[in-house]
PDB file of N, CA and C in Angstrom:
ATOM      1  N   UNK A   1     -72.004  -3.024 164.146  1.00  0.00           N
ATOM      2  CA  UNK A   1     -72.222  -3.699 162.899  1.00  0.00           C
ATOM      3  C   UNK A   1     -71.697  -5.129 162.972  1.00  0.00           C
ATOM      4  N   UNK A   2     -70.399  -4.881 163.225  1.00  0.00           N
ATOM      5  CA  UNK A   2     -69.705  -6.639 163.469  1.00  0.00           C
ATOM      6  C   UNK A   2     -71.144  -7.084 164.458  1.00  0.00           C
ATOM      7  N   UNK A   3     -71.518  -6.620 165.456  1.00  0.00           N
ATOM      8  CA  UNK A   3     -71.736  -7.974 166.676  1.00  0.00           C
ATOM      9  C   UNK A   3     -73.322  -7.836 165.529  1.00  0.00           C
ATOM     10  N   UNK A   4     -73.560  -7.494 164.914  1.00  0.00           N
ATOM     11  CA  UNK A   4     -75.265  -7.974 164.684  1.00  0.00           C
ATOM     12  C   UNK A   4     -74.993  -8.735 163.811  1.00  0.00           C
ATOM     13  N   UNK A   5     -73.854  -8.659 162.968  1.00  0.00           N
ATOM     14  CA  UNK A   5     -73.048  -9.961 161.671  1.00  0.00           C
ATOM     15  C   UNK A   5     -72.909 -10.800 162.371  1.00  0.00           C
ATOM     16  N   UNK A   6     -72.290 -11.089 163.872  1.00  0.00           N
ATOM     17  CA  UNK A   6     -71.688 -12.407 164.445  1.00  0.00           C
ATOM     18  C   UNK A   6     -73.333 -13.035 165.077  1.00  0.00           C
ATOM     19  N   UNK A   7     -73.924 -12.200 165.588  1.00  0.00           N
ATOM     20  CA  UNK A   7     -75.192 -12.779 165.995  1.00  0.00           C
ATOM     21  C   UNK A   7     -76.590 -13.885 164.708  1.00  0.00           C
ATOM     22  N   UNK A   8     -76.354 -12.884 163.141  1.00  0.00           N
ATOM     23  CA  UNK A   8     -76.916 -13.175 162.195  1.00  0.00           C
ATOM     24  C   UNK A   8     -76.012 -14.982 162.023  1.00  0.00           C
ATOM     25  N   UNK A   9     -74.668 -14.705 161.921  1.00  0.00           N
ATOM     26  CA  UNK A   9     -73.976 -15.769 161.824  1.00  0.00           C
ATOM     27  C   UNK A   9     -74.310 -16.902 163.194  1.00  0.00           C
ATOM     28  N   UNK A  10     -74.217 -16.327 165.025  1.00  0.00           N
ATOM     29  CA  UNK A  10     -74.790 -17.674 164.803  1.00  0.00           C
ATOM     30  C   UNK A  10     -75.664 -18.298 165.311  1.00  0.00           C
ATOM     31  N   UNK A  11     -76.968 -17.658 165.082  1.00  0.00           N
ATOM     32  CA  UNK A  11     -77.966 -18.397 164.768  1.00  0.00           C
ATOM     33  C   UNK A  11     -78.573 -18.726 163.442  1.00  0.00           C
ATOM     34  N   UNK A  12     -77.632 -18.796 162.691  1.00  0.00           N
ATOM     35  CA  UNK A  12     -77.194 -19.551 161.289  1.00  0.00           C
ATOM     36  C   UNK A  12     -78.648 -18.745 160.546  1.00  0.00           C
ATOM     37  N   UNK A  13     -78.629 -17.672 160.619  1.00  0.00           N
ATOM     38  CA  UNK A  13     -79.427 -16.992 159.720  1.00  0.00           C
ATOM     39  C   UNK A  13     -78.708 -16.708 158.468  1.00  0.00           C
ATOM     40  N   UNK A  14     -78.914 -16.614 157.132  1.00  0.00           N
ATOM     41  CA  UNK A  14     -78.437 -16.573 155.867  1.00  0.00           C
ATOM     42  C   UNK A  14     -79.052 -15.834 155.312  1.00  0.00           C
ATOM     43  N   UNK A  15     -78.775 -14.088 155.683  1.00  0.00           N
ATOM     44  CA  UNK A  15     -79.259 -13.056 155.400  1.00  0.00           C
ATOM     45  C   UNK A  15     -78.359 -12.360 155.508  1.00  0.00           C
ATOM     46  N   UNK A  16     -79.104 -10.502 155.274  1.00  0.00           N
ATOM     47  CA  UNK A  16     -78.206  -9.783 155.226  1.00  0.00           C
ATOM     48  C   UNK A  16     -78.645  -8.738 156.033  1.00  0.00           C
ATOM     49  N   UNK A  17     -77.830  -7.755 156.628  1.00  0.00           N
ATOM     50  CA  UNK A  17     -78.575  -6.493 157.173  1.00  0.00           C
ATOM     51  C   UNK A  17     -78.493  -5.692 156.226  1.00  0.00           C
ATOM     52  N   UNK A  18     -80.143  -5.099 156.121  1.00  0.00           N
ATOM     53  CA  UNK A  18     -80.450  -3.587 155.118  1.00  0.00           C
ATOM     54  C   UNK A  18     -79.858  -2.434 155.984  1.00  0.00           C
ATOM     55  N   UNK A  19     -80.353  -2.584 157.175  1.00  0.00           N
ATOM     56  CA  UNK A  19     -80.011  -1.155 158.118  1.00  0.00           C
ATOM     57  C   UNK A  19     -79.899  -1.311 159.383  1.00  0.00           C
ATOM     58  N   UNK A  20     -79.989  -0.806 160.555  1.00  0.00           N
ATOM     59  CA  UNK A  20     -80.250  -0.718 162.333  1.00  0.00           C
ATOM     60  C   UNK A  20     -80.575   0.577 162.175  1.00  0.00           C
ATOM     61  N   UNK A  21     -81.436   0.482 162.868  1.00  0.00           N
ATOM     62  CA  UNK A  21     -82.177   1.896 163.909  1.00  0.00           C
ATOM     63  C   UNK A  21     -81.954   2.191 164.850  1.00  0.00           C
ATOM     64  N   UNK A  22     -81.127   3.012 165.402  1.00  0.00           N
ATOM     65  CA  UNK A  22     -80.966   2.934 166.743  1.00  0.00           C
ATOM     66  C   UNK A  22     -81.955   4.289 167.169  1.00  0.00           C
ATOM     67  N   UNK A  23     -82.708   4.121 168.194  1.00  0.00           N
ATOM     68  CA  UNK A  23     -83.877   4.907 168.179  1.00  0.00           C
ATOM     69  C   UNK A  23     -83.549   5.602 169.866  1.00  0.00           C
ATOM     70  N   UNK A  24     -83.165   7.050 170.034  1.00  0.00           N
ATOM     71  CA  UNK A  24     -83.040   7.515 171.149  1.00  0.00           C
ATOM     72  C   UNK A  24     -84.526   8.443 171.613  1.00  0.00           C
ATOM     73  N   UNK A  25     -83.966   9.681 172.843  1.00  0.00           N
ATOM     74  CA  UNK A  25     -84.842  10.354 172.703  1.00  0.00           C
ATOM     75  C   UNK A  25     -85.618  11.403 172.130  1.00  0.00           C
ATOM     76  N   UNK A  26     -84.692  11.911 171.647  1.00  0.00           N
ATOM     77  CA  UNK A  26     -84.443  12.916 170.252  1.00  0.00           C
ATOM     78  C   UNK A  26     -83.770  12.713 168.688  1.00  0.00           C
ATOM     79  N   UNK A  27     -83.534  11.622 169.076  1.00  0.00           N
ATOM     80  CA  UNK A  27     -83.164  11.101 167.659  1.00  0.00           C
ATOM     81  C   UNK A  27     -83.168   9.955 166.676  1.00  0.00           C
ATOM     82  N   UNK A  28     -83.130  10.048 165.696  1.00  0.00           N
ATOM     83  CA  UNK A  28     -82.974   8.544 165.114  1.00  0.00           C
ATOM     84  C   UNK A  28     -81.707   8.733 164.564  1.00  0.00           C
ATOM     85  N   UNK A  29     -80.959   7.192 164.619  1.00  0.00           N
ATOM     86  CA  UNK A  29     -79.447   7.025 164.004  1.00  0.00           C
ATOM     87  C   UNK A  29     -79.954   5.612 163.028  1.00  0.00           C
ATOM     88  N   UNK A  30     -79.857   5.794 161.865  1.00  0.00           N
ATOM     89  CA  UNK A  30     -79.691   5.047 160.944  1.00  0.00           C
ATOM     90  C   UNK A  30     -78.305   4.660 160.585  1.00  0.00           C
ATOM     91  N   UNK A  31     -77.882   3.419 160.126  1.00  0.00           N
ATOM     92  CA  UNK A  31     -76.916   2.992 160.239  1.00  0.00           C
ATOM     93  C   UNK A  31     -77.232   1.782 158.918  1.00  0.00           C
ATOM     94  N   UNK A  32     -76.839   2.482 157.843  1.00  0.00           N
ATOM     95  CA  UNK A  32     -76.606   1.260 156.544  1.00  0.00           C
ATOM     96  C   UNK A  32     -75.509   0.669 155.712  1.00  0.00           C
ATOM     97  N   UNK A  33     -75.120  -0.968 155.950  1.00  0.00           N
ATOM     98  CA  UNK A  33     -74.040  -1.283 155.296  1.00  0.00           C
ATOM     99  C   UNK A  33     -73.831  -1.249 153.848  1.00  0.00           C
ATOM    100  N   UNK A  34     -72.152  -0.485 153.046  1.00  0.00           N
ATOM    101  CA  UNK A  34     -72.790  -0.946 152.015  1.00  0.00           C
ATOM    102  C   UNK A  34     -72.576  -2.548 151.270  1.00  0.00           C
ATOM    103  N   UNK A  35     -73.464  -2.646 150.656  1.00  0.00           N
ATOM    104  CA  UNK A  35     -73.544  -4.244 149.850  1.00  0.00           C
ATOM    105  C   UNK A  35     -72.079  -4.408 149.557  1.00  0.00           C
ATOM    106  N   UNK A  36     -71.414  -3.388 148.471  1.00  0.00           N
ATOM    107  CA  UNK A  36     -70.776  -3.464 148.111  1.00  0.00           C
ATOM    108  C   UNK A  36     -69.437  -3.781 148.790  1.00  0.00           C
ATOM    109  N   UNK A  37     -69.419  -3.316 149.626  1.00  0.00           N
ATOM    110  CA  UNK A  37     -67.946  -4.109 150.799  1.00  0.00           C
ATOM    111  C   UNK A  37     -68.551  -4.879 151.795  1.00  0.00           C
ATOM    112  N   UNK A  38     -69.625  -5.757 151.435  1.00  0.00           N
ATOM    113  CA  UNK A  38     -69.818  -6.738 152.256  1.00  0.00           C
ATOM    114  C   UNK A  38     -69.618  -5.993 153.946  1.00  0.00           C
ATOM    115  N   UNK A  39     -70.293  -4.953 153.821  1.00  0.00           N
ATOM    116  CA  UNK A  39     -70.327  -4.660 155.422  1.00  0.00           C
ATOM    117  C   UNK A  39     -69.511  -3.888 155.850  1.00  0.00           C
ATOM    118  N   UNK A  40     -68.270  -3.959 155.593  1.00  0.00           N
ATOM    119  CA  UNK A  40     -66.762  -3.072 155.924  1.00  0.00           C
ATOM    120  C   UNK A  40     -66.997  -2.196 155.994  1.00  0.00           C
ATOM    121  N   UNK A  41     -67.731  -1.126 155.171  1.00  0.00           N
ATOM    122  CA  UNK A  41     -68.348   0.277 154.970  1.00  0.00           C
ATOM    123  C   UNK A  41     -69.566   0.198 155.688  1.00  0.00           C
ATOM    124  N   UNK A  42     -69.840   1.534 155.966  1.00  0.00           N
ATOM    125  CA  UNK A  42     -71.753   1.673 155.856  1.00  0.00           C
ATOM    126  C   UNK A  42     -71.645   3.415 156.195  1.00  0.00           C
ATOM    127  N   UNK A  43     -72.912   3.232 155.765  1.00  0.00           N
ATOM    128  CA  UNK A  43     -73.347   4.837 155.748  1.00  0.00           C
ATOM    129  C   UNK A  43     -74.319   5.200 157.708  1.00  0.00           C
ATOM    130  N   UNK A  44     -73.423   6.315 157.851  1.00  0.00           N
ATOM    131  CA  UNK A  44     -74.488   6.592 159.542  1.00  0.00           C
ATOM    132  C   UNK A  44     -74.978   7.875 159.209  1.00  0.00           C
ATOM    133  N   UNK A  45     -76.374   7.941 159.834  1.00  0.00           N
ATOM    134  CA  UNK A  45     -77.356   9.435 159.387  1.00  0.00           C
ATOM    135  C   UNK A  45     -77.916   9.212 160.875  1.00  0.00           C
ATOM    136  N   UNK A  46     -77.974  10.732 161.184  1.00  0.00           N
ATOM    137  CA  UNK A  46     -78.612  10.636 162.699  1.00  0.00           C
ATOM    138  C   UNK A  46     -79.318  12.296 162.120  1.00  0.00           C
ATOM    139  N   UNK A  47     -80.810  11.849 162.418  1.00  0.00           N
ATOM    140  CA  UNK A  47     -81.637  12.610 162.359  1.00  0.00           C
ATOM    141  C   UNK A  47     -82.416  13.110 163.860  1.00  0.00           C
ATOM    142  N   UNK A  48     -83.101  14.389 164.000  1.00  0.00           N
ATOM    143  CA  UNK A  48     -83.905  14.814 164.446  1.00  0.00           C
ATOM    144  C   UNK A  48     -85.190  14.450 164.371  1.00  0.00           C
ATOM    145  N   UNK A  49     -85.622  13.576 165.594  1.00  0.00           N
ATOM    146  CA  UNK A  49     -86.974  13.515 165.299  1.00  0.00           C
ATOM    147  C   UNK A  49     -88.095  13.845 165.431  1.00  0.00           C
ATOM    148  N   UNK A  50     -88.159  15.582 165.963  1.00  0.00           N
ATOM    149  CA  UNK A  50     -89.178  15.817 165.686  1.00  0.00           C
ATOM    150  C   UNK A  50     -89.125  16.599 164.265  1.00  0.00           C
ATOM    151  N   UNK A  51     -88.194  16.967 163.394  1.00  0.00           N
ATOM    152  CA  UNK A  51     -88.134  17.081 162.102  1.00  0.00           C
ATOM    153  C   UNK A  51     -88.151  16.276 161.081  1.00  0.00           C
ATOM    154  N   UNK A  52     -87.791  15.241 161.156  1.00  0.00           N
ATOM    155  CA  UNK A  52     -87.596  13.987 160.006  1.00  0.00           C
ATOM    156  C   UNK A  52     -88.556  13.072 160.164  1.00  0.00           C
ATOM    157  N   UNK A  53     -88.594  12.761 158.530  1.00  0.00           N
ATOM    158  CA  UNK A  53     -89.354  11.812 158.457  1.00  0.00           C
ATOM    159  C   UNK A  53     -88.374   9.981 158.183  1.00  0.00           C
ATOM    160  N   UNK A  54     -88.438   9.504 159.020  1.00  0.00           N
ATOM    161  CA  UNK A  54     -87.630   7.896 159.184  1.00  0.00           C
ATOM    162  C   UNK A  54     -87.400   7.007 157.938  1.00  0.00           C
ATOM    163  N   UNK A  55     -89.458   6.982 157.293  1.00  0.00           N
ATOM    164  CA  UNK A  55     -89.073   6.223 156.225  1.00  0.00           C
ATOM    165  C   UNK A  55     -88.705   7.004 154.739  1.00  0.00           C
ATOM    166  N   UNK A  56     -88.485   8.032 154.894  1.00  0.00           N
ATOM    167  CA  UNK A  56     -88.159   8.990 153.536  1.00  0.00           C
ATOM    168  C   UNK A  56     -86.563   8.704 153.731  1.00  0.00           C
ATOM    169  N   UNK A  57     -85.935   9.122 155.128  1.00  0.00           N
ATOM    170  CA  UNK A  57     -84.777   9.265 155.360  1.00  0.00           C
ATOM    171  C   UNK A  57     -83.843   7.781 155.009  1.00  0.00           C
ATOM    172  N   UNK A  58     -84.397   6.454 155.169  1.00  0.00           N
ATOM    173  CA  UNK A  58     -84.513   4.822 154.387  1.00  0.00           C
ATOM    174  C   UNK A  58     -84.054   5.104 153.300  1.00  0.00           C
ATOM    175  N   UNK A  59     -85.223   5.345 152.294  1.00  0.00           N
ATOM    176  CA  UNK A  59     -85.960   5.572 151.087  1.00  0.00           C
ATOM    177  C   UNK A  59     -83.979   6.518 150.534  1.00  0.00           C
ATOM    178  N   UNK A  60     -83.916   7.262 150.702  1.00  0.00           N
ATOM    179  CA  UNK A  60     -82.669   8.308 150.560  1.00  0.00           C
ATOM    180  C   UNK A  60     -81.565   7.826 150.604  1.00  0.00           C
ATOM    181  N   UNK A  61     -81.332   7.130 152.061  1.00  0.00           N
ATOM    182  CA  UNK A  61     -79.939   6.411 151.771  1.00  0.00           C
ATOM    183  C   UNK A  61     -79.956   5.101 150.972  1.00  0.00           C
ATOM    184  N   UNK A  62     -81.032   4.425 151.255  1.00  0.00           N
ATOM    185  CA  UNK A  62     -80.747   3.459 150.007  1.00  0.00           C
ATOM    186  C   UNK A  62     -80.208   3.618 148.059  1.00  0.00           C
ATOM    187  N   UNK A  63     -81.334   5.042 147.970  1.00  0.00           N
ATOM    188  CA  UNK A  63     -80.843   5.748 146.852  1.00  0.00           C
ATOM    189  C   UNK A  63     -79.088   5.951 146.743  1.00  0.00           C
ATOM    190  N   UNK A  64     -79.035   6.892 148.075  1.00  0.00           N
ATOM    191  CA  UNK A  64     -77.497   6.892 147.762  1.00  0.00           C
ATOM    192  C   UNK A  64     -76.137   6.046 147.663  1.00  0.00           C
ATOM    193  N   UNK A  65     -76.661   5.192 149.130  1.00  0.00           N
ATOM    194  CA  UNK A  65     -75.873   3.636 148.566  1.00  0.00           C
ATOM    195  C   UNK A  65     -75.566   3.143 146.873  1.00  0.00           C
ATOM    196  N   UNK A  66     -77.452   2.980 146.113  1.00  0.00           N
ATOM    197  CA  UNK A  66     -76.386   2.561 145.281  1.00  0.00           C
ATOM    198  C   UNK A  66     -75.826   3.367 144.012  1.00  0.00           C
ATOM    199  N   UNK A  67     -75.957   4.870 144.320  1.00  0.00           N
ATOM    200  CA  UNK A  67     -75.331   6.061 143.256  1.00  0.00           C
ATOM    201  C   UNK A  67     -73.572   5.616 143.674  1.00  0.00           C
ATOM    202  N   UNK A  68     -73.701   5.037 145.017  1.00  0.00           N
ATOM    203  CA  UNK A  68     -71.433   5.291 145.264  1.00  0.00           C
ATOM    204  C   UNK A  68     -71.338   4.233 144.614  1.00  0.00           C
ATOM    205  N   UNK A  69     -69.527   4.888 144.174  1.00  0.00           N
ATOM    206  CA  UNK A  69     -68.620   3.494 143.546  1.00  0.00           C
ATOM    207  C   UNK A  69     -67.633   3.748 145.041  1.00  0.00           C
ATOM    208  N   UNK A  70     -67.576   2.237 145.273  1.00  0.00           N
ATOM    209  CA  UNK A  70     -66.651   2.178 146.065  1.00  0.00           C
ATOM    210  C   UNK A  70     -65.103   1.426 145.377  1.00  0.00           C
TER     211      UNK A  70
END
């Protein structure tokens, strides 16, 4: 999470990360910061992929992101 913040930082991009995918052979690892601690936090989901569906599994944690109080 830090090195894709230091990379966003410096090639002076002025954005934010929604998520990373890290995409293996059997799996997907989703990896979402939350807004709310500016990054410090994030949520990790590692799914099965020949069971899951990727963009539902998105769709879900974004939901849950913003149901938490941090």
């Amino acid at each position: 999470m830090r090195a894709k913040q230091r990379t966003l930082k410096s090639i002076d991009m002025d954005d934010r990360i929604e998520d990373i995918l890290i995409t293996l052979g059997q799996q997907y690892h989703l990896i979402r910061p939350l807004a709310s601690t500016r990054g410090s936090l994030f949520l990790y989901l590692a799914l099965d992929r020949e069971r899951s569906n990727l963009a539902l599994a998105r769709h879900h944690l974004k939901r849950l992101e913003a149901s938490l109080e941090v």
